[in-house]
Protein backbone atom coordinates (compact mmCIF):
# COMPACT_ATOMS: atom_id res chain seq x y z
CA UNK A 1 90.97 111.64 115.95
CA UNK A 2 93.77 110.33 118.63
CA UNK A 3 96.29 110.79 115.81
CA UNK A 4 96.11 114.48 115.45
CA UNK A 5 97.37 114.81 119.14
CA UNK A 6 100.12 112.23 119.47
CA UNK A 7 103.49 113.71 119.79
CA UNK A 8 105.85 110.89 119.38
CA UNK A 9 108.47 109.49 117.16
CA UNK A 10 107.93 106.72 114.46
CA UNK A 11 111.47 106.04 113.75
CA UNK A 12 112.08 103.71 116.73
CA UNK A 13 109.67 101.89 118.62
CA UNK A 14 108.70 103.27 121.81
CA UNK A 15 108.84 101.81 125.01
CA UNK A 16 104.80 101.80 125.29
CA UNK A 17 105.03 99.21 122.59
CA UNK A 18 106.07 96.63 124.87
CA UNK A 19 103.72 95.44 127.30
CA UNK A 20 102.27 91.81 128.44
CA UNK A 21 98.66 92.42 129.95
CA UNK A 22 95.91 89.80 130.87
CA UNK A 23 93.22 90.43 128.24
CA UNK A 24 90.53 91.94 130.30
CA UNK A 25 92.95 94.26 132.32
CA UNK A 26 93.91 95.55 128.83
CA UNK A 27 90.47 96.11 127.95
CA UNK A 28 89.77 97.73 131.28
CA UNK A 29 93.55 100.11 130.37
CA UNK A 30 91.93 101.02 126.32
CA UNK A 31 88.74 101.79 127.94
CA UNK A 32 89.88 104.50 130.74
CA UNK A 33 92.71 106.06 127.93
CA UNK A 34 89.82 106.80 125.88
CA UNK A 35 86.98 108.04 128.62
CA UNK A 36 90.53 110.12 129.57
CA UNK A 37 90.59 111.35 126.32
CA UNK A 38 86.97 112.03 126.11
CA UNK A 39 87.08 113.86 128.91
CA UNK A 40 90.21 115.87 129.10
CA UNK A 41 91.27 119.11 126.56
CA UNK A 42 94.54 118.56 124.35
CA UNK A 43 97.39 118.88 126.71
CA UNK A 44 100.37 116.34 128.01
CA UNK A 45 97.46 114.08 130.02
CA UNK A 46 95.91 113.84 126.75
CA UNK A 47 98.98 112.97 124.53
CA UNK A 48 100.08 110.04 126.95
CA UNK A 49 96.55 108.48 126.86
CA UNK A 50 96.05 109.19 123.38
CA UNK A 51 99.67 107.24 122.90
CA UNK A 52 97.85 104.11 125.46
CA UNK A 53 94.82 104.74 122.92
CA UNK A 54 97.54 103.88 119.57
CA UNK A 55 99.03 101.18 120.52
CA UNK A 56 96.69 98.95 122.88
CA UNK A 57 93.65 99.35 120.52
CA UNK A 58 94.58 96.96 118.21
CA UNK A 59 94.78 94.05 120.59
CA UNK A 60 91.12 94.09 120.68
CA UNK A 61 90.47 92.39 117.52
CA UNK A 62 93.57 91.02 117.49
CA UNK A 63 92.71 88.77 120.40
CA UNK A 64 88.85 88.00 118.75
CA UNK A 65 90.60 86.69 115.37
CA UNK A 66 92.94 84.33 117.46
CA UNK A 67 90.00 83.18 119.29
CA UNK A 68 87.53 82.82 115.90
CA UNK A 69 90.15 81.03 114.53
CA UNK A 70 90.33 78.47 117.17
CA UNK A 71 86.47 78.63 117.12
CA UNK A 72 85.90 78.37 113.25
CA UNK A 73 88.44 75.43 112.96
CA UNK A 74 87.98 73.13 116.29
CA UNK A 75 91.22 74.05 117.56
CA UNK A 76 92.07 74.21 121.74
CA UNK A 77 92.42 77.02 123.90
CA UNK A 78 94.80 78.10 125.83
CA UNK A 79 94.85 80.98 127.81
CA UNK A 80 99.02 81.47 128.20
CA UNK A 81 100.14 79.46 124.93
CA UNK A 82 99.54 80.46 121.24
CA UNK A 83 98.20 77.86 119.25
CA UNK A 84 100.11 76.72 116.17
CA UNK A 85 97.35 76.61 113.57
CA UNK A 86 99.54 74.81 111.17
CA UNK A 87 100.30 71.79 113.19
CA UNK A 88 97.65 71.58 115.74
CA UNK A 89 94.70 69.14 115.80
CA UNK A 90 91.43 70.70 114.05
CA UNK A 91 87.97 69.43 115.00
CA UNK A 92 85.41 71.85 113.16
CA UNK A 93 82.89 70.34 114.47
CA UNK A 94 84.12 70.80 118.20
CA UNK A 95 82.09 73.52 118.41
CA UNK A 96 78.71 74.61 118.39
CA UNK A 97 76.84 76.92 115.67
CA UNK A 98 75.54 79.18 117.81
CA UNK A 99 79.24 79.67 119.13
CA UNK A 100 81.20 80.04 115.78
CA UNK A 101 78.37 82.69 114.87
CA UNK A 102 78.80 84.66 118.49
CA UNK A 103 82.48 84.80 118.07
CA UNK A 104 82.80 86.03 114.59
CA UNK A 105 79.80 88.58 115.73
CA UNK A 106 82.30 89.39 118.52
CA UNK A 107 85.07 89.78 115.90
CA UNK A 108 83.12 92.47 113.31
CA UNK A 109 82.16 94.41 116.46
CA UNK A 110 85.61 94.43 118.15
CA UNK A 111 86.96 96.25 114.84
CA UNK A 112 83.91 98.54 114.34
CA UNK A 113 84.29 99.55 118.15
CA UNK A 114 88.43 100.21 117.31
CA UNK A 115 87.66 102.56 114.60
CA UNK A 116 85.50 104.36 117.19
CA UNK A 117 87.67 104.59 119.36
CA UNK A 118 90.55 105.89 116.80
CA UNK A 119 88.12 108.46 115.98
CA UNK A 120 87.17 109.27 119.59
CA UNK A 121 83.83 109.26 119.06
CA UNK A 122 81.43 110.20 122.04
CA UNK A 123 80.60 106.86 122.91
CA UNK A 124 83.23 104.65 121.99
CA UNK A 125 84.15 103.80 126.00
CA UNK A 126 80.68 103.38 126.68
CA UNK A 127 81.04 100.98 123.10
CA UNK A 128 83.63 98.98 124.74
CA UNK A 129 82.16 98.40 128.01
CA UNK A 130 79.44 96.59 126.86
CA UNK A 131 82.05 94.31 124.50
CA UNK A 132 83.36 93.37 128.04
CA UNK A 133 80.39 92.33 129.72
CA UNK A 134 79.80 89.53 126.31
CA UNK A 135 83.40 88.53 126.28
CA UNK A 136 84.05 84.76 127.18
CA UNK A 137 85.02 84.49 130.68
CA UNK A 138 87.65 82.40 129.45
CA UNK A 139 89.53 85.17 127.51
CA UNK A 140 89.66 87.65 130.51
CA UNK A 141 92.72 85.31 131.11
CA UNK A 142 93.99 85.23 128.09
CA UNK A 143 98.04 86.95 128.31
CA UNK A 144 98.81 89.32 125.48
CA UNK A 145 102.30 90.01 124.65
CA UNK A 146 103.14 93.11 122.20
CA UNK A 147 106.74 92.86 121.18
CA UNK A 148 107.87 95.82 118.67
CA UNK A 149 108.52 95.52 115.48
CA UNK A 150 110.31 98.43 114.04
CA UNK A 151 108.50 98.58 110.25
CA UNK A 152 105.10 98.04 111.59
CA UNK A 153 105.78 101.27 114.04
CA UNK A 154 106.70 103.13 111.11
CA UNK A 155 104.46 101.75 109.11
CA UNK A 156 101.81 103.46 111.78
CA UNK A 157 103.12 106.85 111.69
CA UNK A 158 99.91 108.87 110.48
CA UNK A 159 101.57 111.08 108.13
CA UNK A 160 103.07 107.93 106.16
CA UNK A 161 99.21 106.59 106.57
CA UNK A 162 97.29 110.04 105.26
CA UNK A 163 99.79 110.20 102.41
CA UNK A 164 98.95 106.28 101.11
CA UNK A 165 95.02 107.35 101.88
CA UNK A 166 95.67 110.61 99.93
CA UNK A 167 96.91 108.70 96.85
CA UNK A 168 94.29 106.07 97.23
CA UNK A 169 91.64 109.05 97.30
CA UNK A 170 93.40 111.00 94.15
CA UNK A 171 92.97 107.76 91.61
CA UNK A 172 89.30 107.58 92.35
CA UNK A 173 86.46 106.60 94.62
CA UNK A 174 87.62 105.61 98.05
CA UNK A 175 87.57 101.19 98.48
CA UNK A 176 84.35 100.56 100.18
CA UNK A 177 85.64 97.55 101.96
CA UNK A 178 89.86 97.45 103.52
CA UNK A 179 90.83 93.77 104.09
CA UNK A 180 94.02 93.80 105.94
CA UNK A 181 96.46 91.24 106.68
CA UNK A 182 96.71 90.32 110.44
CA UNK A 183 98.13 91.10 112.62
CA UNK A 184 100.73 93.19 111.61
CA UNK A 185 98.50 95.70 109.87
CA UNK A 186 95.84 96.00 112.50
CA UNK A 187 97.06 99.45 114.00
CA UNK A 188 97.70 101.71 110.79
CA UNK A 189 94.56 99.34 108.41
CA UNK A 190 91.89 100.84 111.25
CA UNK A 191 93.52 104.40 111.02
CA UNK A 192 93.51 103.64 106.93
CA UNK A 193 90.03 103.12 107.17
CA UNK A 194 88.73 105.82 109.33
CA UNK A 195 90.56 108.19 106.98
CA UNK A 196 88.78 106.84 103.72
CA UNK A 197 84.97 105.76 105.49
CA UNK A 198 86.09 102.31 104.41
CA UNK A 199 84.59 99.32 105.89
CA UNK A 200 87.31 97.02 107.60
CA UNK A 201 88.20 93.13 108.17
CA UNK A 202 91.04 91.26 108.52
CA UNK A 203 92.18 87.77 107.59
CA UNK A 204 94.98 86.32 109.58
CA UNK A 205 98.18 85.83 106.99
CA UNK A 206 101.36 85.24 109.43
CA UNK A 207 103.84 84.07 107.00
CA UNK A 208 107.46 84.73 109.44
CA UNK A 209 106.27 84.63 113.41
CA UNK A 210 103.03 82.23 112.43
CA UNK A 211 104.21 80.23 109.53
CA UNK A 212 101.26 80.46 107.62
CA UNK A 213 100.88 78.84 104.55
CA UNK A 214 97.93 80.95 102.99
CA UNK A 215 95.41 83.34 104.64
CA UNK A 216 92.95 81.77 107.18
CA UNK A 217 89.49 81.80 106.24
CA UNK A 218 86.78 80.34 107.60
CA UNK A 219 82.96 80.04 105.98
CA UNK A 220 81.71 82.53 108.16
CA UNK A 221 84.74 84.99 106.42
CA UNK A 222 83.86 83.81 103.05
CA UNK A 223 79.85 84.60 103.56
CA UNK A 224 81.02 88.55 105.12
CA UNK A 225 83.36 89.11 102.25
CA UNK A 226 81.08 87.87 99.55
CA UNK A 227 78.91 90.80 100.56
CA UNK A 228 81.51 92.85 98.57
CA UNK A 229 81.92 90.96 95.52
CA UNK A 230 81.05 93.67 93.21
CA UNK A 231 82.18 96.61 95.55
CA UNK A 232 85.37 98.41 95.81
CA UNK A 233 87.75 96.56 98.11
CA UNK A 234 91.14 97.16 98.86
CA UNK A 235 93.91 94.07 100.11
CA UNK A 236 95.98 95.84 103.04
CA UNK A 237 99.65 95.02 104.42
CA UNK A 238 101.51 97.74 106.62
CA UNK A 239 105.00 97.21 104.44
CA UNK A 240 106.26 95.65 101.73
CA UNK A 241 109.67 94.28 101.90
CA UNK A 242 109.84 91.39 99.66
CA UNK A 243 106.28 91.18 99.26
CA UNK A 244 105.38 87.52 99.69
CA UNK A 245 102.74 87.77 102.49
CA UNK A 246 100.66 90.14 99.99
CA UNK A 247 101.54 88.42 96.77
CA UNK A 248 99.79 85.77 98.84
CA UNK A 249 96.89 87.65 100.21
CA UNK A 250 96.47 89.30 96.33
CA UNK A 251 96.62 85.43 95.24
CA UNK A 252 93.73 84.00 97.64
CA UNK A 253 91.71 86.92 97.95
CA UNK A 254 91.28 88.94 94.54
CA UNK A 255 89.38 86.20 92.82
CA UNK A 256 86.53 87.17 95.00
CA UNK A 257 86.08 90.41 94.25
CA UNK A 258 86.03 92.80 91.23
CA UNK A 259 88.91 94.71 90.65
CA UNK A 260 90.50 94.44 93.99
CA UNK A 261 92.88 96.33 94.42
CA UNK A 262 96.96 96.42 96.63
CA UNK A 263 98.25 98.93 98.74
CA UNK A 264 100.81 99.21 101.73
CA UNK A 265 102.27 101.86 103.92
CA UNK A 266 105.80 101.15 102.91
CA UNK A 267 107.83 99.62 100.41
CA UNK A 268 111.15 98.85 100.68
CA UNK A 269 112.51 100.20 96.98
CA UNK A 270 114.28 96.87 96.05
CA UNK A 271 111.10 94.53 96.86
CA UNK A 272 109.99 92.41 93.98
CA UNK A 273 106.08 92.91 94.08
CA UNK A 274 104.79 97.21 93.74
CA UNK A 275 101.23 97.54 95.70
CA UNK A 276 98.95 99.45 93.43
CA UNK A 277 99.19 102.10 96.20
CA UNK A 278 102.15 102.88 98.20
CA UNK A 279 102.36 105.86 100.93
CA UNK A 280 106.03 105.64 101.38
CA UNK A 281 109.14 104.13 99.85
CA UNK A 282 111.95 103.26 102.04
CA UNK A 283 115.96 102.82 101.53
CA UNK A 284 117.28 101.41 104.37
């Protein structure tokens, strides 16, 4: 896996972590980092596009929720501008079928392709190329903006990630399904997953940059999670600091399943609300 090569710090973000790149140029950037990878031995050339690798993957699905979303509910695009789901317009019927089906498809691929590519797995450029050619032309212009957040970089560090899988693993069988909370989670949820053989998905729950007022789903989420009703599943969040956004997600999403279960990278030690796993506790 990428992880066992990076050599970088997770108490500060680094400067890799902030980057604005048109949509297919970044796709074009993940895909040579990981032939690199594929094709060079462990050495500094490796580390730096390993390091590309970490941080640009999760923009992949990240983009392919934002654009199901807008898909699922009727709402506009815009290639430069982020749409405010709360207040904007929805017309679910703006939309064809056949094109709410081909993005979620797009969507479930993009984060099975991620986890291949966290894994470095022999074909996971070859993988992503042909994600490219099915893109809509209209997100190749789509502008992507990664500003740093300092908890979620922490919250990525793969020893902090092991140790919550570790736990997860020493209470019983692994969750079969990982349901994370986007965006936020999207980097250390696919590592999380690879690590346990889970399945993965995320619902978009954006309670401070995004205002959400619940998580976003859409029928076609509803008819791929009710696949796991009686399965294992486990409700993601890379920290906990007071807890609301998955208090929330626990809230909306438990009822559907069997026993879900909670777990975060971090917790800050005061918060109000204790994941049922936790891979690191934090003071500051």
């Amino acid at each position: 896996m990428i992880v066992d090569q990076l050599d970088v710090a997770f108490d500060a973000p680094p400067p890799d972590l902030s980057f604005e790149m048109r949509y297919s140029d970044l796709l074009a950037e993940v895909q040579r980092s990981a032939q690199a990878c594929l094709d060079l031995s462990p050495g500094k050339s490796f580390q730096e596009n390993a390091l590309r690798l970490y941080v640009m993957t999760q923009a992949i699905p990240s983009v392919l929720l934002n654009y199901k979303i807008c898909i699922d509910f009727g709402l506009p695009l815009h290639p430069t501008q982020y749409i405010d789901f709360a207040a904007a317009q929805r017309n679910p019927e703006a939309y064809r079928p056949a094109t709410r089906e081909a993005a979620y498809e797009l969507f479930v691929e993009s984060i099975d392709i991620a986890q291949s590519l966290y894994r470095l797995d022999p074909l996971c450029a070859l993988r992503l190329s042909g994600l490219r050619r099915r893109i809509p032309e209209f997100l190749n212009d789509f502008l992507y903006t990664n500003t740093p957040d300092r908890y979620t970089w922490r919250a990525s560090e793969p020893a902090c990630v092991r140790a919550l899988a570790d736990r997860i693993l020493q209470a019983g069988p692994p969750p079969e399904l990982i349901i994370g909370a986007a965006h936020g989670s999207i980097r250390p949820a696919i590592l999380l997953a690879s690590l346990l053989g889970a399945q993965l998905f995320f619902v978009r729950l954006s309670l401070f940059k995004r205002a959400d007022a619940e998580p976003i789903l859409s029928i076609n989420d509803e008819a791929h999670l009710a696949r796991f009703r009686g399965r294992r599943v486990l409700l993601f969040d890379e920290d906990v600091a007071k807890g609301q956004t998955l208090r929330l997600f626990r809230q909306r999403l438990a009822p559907m399943f069997v026993g879900a279960q909670t777990a975060a990278v971090l917790r800050y030690y005061l918060a109000p609300f204790t994941p049922d796993f936790v891979g690191e506790t934090f003071y500051d």
